[in-house]
Protein backbone atom coordinates (compact mmCIF):
# COMPACT_ATOMS: atom_id res chain seq x y z
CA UNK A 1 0.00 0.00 0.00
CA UNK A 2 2.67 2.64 0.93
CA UNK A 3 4.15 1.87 -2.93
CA UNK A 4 0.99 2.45 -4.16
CA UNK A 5 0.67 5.51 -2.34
CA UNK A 6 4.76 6.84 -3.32
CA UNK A 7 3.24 5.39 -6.56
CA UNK A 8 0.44 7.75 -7.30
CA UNK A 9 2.71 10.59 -6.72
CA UNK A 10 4.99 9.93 -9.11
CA UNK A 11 2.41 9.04 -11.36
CA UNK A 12 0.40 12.40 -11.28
CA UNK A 13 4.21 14.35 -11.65
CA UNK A 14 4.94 12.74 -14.64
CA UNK A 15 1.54 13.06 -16.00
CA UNK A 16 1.98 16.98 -14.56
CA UNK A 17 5.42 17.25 -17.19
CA UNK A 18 3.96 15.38 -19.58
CA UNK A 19 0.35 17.75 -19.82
CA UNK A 20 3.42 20.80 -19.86
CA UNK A 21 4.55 19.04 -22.94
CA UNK A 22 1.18 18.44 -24.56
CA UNK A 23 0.42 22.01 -24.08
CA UNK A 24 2.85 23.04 -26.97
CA UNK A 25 2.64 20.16 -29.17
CA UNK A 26 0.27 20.15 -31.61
CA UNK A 27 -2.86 17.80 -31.92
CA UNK A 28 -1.78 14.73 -33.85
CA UNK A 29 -5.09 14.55 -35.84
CA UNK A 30 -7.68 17.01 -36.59
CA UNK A 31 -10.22 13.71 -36.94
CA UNK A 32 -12.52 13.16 -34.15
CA UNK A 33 -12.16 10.27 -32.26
CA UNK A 34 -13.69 8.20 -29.81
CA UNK A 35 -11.93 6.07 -26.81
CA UNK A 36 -14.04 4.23 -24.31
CA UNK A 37 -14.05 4.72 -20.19
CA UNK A 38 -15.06 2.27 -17.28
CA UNK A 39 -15.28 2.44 -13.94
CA UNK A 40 -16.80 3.65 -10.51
CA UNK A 41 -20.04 5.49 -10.68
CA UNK A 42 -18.16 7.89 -7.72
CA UNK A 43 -15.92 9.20 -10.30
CA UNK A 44 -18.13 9.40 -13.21
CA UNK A 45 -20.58 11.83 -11.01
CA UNK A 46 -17.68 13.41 -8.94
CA UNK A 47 -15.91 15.13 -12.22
CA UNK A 48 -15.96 12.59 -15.27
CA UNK A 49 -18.77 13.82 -17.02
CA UNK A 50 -18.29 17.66 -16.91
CA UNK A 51 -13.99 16.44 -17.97
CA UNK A 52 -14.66 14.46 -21.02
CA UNK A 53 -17.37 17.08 -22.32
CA UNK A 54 -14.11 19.76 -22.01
CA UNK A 55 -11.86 17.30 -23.21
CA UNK A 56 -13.93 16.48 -26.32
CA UNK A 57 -14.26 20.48 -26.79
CA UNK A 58 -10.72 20.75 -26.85
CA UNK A 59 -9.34 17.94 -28.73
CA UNK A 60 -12.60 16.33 -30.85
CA UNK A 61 -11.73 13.25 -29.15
CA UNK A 62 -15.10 11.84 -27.66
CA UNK A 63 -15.23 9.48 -24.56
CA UNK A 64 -17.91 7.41 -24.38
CA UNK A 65 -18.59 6.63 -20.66
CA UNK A 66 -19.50 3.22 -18.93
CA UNK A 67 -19.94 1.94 -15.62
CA UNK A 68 -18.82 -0.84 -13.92
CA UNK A 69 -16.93 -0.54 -10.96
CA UNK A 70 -13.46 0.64 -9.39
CA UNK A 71 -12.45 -3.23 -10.01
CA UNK A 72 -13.96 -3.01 -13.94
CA UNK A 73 -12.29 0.50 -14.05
CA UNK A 74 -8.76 -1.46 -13.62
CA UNK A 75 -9.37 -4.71 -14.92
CA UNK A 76 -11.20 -3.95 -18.09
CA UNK A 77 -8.15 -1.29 -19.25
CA UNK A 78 -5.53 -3.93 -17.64
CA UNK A 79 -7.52 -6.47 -20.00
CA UNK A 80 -7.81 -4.09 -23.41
CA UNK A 81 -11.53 -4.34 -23.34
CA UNK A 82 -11.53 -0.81 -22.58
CA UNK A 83 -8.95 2.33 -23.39
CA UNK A 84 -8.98 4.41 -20.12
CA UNK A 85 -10.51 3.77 -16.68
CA UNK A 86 -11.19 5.16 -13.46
CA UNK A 87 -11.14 3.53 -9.91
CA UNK A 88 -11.21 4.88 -6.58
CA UNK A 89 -9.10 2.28 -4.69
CA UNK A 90 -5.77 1.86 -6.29
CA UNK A 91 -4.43 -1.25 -7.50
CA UNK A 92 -4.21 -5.03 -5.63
CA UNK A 93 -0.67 -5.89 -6.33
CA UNK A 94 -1.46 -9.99 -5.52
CA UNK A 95 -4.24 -10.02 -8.58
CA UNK A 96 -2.62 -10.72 -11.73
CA UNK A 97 -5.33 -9.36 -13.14
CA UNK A 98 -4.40 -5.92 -12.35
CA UNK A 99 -0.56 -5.51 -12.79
CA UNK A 100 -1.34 -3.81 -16.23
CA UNK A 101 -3.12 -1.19 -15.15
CA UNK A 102 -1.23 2.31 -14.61
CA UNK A 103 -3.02 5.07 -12.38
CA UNK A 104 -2.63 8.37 -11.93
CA UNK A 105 -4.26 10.17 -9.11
CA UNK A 106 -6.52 13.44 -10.59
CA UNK A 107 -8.40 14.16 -7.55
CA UNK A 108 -9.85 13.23 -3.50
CA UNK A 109 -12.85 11.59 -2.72
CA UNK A 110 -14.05 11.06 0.75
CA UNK A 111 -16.01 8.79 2.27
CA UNK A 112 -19.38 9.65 3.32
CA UNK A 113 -21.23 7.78 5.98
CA UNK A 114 -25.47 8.17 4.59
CA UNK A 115 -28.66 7.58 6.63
CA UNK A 116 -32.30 8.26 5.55
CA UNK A 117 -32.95 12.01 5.34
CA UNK A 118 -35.66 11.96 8.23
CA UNK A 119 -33.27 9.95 10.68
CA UNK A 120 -32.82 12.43 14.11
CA UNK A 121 -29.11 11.30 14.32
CA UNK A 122 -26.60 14.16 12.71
CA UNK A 123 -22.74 12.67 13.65
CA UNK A 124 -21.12 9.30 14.60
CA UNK A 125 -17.20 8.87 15.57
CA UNK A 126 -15.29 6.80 13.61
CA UNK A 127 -15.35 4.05 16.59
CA UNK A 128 -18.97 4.04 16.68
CA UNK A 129 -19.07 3.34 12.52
CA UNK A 130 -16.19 0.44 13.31
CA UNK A 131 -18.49 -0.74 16.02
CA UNK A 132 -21.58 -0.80 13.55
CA UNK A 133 -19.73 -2.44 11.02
CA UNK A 134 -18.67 -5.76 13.73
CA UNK A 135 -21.76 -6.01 14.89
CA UNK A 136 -20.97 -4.04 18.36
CA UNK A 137 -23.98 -1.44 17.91
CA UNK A 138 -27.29 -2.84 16.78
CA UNK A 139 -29.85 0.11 17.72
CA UNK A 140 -30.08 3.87 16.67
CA UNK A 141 -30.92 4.73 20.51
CA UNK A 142 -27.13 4.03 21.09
CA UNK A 143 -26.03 7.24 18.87
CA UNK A 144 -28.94 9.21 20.37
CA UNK A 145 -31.79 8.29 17.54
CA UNK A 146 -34.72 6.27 17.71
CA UNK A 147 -35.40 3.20 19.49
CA UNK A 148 -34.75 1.81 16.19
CA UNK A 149 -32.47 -1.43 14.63
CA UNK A 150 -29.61 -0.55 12.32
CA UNK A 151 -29.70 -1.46 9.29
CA UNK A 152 -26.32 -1.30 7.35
CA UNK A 153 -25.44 -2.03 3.57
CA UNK A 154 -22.48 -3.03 2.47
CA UNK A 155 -21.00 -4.18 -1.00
CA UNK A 156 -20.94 -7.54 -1.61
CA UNK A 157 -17.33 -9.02 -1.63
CA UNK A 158 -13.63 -7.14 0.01
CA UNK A 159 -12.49 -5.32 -3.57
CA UNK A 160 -14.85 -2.71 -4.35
CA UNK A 161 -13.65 1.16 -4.17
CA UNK A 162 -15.77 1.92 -1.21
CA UNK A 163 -16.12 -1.47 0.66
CA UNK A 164 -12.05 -1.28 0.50
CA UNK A 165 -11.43 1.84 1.50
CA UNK A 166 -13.76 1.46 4.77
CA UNK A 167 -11.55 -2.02 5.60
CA UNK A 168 -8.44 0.62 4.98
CA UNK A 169 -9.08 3.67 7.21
CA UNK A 170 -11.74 2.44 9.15
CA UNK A 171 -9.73 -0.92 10.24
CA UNK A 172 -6.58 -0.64 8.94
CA UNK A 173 -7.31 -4.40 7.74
CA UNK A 174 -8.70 -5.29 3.87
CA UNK A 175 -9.84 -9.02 4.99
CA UNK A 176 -12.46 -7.25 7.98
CA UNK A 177 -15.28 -9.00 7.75
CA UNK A 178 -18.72 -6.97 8.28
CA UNK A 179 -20.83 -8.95 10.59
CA UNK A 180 -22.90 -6.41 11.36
CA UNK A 181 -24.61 -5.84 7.78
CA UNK A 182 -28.07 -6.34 6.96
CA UNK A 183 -28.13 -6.00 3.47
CA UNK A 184 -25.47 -6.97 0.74
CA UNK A 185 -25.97 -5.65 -2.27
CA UNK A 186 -24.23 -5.97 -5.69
CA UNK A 187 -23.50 -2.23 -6.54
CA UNK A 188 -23.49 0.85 -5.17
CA UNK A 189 -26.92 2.26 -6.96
CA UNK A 190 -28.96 -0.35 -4.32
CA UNK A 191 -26.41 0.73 -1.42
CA UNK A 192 -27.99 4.39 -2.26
CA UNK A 193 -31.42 3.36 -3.05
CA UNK A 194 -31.89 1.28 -0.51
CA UNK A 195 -31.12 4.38 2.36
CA UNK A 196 -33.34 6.77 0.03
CA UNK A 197 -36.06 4.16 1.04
CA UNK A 198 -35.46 2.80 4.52
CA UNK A 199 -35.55 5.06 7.53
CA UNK A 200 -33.19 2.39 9.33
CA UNK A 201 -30.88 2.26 6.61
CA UNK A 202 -27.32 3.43 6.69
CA UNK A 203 -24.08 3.10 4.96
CA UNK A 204 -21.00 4.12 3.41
CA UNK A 205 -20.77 6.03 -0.12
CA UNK A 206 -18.58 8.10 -2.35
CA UNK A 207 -19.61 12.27 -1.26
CA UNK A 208 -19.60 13.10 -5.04
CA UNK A 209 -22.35 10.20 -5.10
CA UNK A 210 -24.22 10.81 -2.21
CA UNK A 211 -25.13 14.65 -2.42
CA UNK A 212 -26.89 13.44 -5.62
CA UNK A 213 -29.35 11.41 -3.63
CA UNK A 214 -32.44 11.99 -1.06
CA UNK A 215 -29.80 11.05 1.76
CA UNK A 216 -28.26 12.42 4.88
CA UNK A 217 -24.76 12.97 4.75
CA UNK A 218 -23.75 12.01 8.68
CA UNK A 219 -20.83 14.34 10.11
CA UNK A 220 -17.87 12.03 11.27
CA UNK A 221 -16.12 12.81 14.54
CA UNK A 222 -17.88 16.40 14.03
CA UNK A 223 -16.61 17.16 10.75
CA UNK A 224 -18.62 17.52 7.33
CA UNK A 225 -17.35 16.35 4.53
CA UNK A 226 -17.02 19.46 2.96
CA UNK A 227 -14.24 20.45 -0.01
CA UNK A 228 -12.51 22.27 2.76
CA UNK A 229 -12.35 19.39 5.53
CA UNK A 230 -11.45 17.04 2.59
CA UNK A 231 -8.74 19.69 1.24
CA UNK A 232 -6.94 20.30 4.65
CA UNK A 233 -7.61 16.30 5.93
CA UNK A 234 -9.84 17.34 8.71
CA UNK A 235 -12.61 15.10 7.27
CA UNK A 236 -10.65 11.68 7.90
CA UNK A 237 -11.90 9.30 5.45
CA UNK A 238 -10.44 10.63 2.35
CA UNK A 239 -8.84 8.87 -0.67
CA UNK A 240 -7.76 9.15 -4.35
CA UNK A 241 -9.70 9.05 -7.16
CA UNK A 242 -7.49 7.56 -10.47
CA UNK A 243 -7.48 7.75 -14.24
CA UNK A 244 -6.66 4.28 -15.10
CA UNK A 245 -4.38 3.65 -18.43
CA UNK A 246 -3.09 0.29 -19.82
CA UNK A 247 1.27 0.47 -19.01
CA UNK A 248 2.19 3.68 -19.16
CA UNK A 249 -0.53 5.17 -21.68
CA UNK A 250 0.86 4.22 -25.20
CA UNK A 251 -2.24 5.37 -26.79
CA UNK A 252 -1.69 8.86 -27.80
CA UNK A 253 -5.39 9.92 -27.41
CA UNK A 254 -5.78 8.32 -24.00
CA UNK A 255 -2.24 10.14 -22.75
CA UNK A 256 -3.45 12.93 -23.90
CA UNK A 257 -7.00 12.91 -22.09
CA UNK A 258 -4.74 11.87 -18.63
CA UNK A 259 -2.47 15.22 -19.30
CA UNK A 260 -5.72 17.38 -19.79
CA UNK A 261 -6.91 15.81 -16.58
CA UNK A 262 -4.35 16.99 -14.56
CA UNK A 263 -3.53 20.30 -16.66
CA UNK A 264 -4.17 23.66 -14.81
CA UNK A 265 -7.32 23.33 -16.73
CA UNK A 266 -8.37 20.01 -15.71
CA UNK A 267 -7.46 20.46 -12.37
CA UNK A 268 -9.67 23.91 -12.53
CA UNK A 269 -12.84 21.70 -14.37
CA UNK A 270 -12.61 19.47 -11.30
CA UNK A 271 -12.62 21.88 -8.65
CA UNK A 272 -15.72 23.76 -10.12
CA UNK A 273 -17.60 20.33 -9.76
CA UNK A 274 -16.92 20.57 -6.45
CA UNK A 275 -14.62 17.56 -5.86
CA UNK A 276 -11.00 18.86 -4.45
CA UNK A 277 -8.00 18.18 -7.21
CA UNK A 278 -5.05 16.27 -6.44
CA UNK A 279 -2.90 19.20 -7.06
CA UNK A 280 -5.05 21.28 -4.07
CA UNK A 281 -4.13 19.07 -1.67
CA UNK A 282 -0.86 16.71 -1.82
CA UNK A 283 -0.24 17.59 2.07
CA UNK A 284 -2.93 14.21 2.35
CA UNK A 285 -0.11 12.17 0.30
CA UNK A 286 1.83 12.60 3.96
CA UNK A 287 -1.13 12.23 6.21
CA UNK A 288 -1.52 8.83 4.26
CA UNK A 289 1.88 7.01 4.70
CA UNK A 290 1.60 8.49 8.57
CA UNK A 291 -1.26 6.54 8.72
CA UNK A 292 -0.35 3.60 6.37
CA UNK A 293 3.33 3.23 8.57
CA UNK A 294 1.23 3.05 11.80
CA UNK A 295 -1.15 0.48 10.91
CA UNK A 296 1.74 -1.66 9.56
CA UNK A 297 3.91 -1.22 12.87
CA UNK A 298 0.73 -2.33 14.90
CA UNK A 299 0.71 -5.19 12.44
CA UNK A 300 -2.57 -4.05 11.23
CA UNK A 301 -2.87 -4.69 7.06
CA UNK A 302 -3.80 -7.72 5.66
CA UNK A 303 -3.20 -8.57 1.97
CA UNK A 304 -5.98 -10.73 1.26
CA UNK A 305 -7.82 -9.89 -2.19
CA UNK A 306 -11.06 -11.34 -1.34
């Protein structure tokens, strides 16, 4: 995890010189062209959407966006089925499956812990959501709601973007096990849906994703998950958000899309969506090996892949 972390920096600076270099050269083809995109729904509504429509402005290359996953957002570009990707979890070094894939970090992402909009309860700590996950708290009356049971979603399976990244900074350990779920669902559309619906409901989505649903967006330790508490790491569960490329981007339209994404101007199209860029905030980079070197000297990570 710490290489992956080192990883992603060096990634993004070399995409940073090579977006310098792309600025002056001209555009290979005047044609239009189309390349094809999978991956998690968190990026596609986080910054995806408003990038490619730029992107296609400024180059006449159109990206034609799927879903699928963080896991189809590697996989499919490691595979070729696809020409660029997206994931918010980086890559599993111990699935073959994945070694292909090269990211490169273009923004943050945090966490958000959602409930059903009418539900009395505003904030939880981050041991009372570790304690919800295991099974330890049952009953909204024990974070001050209703007399009420709990009744979490989770993502079926250890490797998704989100259901990862809660194992990561919530436990410190990718094989945790979630005993205290009551639904497991395939995606996270019927994580969302489901809370929208169920006045019990809670659990764990991408922010981008969530403040597009009838949810409530629970405070963690007191903190919002605002831009600004993401930015300056006050907001704790935080994490990358990648542009996915098979090796090191040999297809000229896809290197080109990755150095618009984290041009000045890219960077600037992501921040107006509202979703922090990587560039704004690379004092997190720290805060995550800090974190990532204590969990290991407690003897915390796991490296399980399902």
């Amino acid at each position: 995890m710490r290489q992956s972390i080192i990883y992603g920096v060096v990634s993004s600076v070399l995409a940073l010189c090579a977006a310098a270099q792309a600025a002056t050269d001209p555009v290979k083809s005047a044609n239009p062209n189309t390349i094809t995109w999978a991956g998690c729904g968190i990026s596609k509504h986080a910054f995806m959407d408003e990038l490619s429509k730029a992107f296609e402005k400024k180059s006449g290359i159109k990206i034609l966006l799927q879903g699928g996953g963080a896991t189809a957002g590697i996989q499919k570009v490691s595979s070729g089925e696809v020409n660029v990707g997206a994931s918010c979890r980086a890559n599993i070094e111990s699935m073959a499956q994945e070694r292909d894939a090269y990211q490169v970090p273009v923004a943050w992402d945090a966490i958000a812990m959602i409930t059903h909009p009418t539900n009395p309860v505003d904030s939880i700590t981050t041991q009372q959501a570790r304690d919800i996950y295991t099974g330890k708290i049952t009953n909204w009356k024990e974070l001050g709601g209703n007399d009420q049971p709990i009744e979490l979603y989770v993502r079926r399976g250890k490797i998704s973007g989100v259901g990862r990244t809660v194992r990561e900074l919530l436990f410190s350990n990718y094989d945790q096990e979630f005993t205290g779920a009551k639904h497991v669902v395939p995606n996270t559309a019927p994580l969302e849906e489901g809370i929208e619906k169920n006045l019990n409901g809670l659990g764990a989505t991408g922010v981008a994703s969530a403040h597009r649903r009838k949810v409530k967006i629970l405070k963690l330790n007191g903190k919002e998950p605002s831009f600004d508490n993401i930015r300056n790491g006050q907001y704790l569960m935080y994490r990358p958000l990648y542009l996915v490329s098979k090796g090191s981007a040999s297809d000229p339209r896809v290197k080109e899309f990755i150095s618009f994404a984290v041009s000045r101007e890219g960077q600037t199209i992501i921040r107006k969506t509202g979703t922090v860029p990587y560039s704004d905030a690379m004092g997190l980079v720290m805060k995550q090996l800090e974190q990532y070197d204590k969990a290991t000297s407690r003897g915390l990570y796991t490296t399980k892949a399902n």
